[in-house]
PDB file of N, CA and C in Angstrom:
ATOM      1  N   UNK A   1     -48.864  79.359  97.996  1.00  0.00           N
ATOM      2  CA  UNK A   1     -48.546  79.837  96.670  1.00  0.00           C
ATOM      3  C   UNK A   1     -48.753  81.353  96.648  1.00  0.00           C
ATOM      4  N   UNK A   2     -48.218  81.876  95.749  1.00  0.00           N
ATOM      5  CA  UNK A   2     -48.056  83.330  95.438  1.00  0.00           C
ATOM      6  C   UNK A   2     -49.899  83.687  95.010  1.00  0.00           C
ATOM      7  N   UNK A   3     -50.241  85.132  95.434  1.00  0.00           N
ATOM      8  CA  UNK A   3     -51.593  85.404  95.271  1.00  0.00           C
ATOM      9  C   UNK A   3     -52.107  85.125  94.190  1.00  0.00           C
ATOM     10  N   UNK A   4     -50.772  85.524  93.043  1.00  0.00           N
ATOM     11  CA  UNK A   4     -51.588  85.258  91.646  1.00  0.00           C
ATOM     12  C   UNK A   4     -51.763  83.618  91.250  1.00  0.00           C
ATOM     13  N   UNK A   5     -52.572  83.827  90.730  1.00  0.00           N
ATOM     14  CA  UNK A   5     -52.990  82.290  90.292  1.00  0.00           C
ATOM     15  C   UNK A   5     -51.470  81.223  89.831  1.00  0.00           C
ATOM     16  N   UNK A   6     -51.520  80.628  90.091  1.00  0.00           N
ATOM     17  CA  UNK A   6     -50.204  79.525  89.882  1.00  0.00           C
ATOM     18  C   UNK A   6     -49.800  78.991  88.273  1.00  0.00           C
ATOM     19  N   UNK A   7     -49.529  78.219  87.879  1.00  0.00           N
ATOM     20  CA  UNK A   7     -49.227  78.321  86.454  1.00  0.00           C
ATOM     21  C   UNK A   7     -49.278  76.018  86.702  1.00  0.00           C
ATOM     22  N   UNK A   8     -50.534  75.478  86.503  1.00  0.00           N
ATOM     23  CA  UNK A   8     -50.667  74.299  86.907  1.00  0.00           C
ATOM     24  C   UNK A   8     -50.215  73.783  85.735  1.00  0.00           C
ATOM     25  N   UNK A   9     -49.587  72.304  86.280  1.00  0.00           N
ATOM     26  CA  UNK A   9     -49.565  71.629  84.800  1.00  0.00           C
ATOM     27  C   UNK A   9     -49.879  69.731  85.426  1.00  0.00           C
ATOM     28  N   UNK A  10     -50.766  69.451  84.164  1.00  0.00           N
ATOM     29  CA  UNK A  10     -51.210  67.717  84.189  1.00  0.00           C
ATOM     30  C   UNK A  10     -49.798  66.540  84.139  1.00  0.00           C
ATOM     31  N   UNK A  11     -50.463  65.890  85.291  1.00  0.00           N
ATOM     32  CA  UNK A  11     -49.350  64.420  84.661  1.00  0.00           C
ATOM     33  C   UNK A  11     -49.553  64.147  83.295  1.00  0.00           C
ATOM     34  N   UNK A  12     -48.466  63.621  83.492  1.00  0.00           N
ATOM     35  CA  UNK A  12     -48.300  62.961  81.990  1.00  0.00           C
ATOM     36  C   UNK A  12     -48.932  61.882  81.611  1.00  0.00           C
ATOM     37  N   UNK A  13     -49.218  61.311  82.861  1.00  0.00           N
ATOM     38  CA  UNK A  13     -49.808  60.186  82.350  1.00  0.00           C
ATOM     39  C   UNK A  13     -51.778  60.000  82.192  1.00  0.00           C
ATOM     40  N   UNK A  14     -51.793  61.690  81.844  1.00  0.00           N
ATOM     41  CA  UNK A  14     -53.185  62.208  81.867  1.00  0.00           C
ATOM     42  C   UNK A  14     -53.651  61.133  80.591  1.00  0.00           C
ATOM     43  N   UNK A  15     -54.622  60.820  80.277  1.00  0.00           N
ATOM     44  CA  UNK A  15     -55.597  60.449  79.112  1.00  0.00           C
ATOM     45  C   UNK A  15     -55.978  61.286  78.281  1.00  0.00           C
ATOM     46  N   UNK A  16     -56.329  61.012  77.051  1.00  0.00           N
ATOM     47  CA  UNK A  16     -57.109  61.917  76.122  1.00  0.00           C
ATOM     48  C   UNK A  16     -58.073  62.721  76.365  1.00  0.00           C
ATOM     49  N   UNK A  17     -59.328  61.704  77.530  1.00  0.00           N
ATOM     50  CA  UNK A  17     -60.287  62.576  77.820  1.00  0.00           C
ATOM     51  C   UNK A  17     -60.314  63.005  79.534  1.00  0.00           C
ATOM     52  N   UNK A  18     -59.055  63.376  79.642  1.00  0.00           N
ATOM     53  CA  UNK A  18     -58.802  63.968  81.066  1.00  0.00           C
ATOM     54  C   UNK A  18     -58.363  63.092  82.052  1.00  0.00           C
ATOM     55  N   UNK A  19     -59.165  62.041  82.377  1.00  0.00           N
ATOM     56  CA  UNK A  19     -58.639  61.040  83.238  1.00  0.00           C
ATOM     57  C   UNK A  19     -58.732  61.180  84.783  1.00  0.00           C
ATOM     58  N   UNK A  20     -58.557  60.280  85.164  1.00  0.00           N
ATOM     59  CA  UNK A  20     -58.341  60.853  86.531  1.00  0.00           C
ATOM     60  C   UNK A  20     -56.926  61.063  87.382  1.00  0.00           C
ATOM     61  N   UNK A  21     -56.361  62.397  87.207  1.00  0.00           N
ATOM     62  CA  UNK A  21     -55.156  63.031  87.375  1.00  0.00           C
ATOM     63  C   UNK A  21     -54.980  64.021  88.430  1.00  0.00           C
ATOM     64  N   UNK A  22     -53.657  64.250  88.646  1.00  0.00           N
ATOM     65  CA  UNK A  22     -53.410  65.281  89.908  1.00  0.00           C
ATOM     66  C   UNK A  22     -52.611  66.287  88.808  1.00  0.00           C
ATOM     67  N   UNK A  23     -52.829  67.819  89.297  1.00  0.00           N
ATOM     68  CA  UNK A  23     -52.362  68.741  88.595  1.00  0.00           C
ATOM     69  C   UNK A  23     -51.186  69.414  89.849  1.00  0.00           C
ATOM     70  N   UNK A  24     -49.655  69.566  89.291  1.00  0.00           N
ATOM     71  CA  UNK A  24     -49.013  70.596  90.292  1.00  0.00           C
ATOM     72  C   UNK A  24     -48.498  71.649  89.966  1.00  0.00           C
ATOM     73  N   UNK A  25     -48.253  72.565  91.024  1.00  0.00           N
ATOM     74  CA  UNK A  25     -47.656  73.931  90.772  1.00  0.00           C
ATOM     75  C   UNK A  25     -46.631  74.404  91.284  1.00  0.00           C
ATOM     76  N   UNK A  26     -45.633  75.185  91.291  1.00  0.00           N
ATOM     77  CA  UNK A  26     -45.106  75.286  92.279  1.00  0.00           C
ATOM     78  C   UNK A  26     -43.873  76.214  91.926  1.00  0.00           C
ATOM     79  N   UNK A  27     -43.360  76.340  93.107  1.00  0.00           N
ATOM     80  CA  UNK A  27     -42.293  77.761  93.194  1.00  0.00           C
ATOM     81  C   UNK A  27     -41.165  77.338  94.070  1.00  0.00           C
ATOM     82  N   UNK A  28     -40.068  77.949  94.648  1.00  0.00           N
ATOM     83  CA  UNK A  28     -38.705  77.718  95.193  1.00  0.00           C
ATOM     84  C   UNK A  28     -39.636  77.130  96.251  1.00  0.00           C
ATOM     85  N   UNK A  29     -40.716  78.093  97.052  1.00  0.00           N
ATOM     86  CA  UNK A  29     -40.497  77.200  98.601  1.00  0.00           C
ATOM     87  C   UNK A  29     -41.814  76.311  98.814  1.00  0.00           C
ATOM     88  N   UNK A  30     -42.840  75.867  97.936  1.00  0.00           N
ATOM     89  CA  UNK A  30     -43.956  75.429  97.990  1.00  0.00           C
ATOM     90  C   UNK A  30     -44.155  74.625  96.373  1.00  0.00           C
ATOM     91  N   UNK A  31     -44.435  73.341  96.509  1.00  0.00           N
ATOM     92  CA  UNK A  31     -45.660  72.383  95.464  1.00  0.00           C
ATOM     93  C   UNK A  31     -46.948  72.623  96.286  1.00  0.00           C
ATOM     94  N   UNK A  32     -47.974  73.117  94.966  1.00  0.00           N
ATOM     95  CA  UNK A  32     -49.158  72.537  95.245  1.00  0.00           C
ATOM     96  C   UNK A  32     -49.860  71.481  94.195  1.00  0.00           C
ATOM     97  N   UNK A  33     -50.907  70.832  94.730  1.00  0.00           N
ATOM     98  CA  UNK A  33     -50.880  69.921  94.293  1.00  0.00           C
ATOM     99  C   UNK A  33     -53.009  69.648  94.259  1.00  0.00           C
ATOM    100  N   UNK A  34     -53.492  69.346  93.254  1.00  0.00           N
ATOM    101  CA  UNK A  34     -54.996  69.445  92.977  1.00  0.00           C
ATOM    102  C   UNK A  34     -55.351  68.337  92.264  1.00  0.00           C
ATOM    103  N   UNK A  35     -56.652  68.443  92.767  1.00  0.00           N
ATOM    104  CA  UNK A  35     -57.292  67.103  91.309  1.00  0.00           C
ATOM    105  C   UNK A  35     -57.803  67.985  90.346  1.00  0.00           C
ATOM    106  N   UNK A  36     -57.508  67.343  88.815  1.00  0.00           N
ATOM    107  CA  UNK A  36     -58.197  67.980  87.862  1.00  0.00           C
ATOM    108  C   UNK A  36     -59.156  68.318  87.649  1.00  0.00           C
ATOM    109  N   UNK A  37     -59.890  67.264  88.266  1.00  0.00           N
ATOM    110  CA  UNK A  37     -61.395  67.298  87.698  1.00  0.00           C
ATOM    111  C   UNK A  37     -62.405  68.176  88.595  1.00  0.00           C
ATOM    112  N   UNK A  38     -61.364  68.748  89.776  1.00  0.00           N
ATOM    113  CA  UNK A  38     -62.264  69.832  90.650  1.00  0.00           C
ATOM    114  C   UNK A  38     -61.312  70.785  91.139  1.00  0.00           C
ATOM    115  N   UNK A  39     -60.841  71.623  90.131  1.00  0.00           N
ATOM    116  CA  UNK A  39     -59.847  72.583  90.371  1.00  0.00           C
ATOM    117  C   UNK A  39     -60.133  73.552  91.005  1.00  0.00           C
ATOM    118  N   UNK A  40     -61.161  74.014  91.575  1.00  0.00           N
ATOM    119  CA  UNK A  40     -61.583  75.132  92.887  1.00  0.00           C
ATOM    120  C   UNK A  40     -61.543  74.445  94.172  1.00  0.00           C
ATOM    121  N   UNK A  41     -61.073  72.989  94.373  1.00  0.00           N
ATOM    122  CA  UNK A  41     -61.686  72.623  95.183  1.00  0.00           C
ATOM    123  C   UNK A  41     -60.109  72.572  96.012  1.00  0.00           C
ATOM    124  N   UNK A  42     -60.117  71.786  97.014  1.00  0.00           N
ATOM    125  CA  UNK A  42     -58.743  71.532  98.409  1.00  0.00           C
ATOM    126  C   UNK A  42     -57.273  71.534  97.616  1.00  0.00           C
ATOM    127  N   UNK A  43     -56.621  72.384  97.868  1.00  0.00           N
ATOM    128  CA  UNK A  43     -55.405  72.159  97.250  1.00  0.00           C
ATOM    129  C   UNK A  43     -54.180  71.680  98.360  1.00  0.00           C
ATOM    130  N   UNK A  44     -53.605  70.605  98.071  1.00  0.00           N
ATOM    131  CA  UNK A  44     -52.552  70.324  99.207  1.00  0.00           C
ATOM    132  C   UNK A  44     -51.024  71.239  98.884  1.00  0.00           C
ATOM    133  N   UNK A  45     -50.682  71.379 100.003  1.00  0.00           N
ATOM    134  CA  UNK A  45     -49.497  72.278  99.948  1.00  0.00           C
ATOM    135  C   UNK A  45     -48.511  71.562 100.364  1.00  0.00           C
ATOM    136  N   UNK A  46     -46.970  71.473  99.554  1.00  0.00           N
ATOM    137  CA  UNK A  46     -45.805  70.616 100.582  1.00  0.00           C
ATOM    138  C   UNK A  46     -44.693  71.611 100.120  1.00  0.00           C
ATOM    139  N   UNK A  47     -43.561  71.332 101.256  1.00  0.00           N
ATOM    140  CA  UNK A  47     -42.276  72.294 100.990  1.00  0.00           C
ATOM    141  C   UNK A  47     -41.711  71.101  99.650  1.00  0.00           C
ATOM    142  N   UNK A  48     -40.607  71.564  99.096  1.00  0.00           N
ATOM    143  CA  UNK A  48     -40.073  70.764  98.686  1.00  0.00           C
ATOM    144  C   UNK A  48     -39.658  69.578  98.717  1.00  0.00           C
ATOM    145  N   UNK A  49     -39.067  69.632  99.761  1.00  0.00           N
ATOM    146  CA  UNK A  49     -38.476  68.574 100.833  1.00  0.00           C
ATOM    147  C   UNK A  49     -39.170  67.563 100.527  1.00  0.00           C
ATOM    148  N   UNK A  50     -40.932  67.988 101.646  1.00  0.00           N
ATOM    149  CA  UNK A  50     -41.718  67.284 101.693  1.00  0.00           C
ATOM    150  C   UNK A  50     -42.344  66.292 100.585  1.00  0.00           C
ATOM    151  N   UNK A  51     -42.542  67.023  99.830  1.00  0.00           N
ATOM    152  CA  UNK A  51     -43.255  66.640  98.257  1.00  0.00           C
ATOM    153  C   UNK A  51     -42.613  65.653  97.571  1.00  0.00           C
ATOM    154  N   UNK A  52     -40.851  65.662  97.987  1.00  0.00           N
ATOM    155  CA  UNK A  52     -40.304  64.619  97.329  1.00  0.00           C
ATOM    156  C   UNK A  52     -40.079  63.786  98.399  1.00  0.00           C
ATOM    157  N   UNK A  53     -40.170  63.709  99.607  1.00  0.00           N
ATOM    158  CA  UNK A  53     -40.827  62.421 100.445  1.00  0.00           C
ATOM    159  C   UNK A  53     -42.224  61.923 100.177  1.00  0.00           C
ATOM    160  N   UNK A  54     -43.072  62.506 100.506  1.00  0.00           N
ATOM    161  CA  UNK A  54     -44.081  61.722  99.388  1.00  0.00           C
ATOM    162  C   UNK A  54     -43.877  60.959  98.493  1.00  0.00           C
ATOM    163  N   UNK A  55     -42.998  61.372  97.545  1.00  0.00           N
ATOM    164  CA  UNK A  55     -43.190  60.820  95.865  1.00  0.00           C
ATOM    165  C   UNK A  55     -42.721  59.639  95.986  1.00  0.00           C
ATOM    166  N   UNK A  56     -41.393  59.635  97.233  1.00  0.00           N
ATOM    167  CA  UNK A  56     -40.790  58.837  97.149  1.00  0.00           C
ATOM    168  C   UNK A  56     -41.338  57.424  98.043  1.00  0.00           C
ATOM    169  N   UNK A  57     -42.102  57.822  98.796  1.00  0.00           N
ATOM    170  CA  UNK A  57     -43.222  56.881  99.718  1.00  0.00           C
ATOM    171  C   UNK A  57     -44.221  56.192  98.737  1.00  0.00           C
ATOM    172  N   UNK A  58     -44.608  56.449  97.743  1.00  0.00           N
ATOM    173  CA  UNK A  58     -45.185  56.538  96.857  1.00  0.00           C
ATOM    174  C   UNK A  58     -44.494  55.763  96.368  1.00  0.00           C
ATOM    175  N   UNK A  59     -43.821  55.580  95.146  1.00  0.00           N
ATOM    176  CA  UNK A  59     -42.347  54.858  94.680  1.00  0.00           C
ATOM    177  C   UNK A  59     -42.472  53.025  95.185  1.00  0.00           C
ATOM    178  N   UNK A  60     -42.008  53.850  96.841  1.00  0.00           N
ATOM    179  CA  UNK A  60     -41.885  52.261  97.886  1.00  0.00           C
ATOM    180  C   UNK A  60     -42.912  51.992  98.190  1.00  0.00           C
ATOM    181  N   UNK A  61     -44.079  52.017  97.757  1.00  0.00           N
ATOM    182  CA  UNK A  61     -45.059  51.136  98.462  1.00  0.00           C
ATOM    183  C   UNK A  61     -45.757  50.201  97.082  1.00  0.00           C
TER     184      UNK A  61
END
């Protein structure tokens, strides 16, 4: 991701009181991708591509 801080946004299918959710970010050549509830902590990085193989692995299983 770009140096400046990213511009994150919650699933939707967040809860009232936060929940347990993944937050993503992302730009033309990179998603990143965090847990809410520890936002300093490991952030995963995928190209595009990638990110929507995931989702879609995800999906089929």
């Amino acid at each position: 991701m770009d140096p400046v801080e990213p511009t994150w946004r919650k699933s939707s299918y967040t809860t009232a009181n936060g929940g347990d959710c993944v937050e993503l970010a992302q730009n033309p050549e990179e998603v990143a991708v965090r847990d809410s509830k520890n936002p300093d902590g490991t952030r995963l990085r995928f190209t595009p591509r990638g990110f929507q193989s995931l989702v879609r692995g995800i999906k089929e299983s």
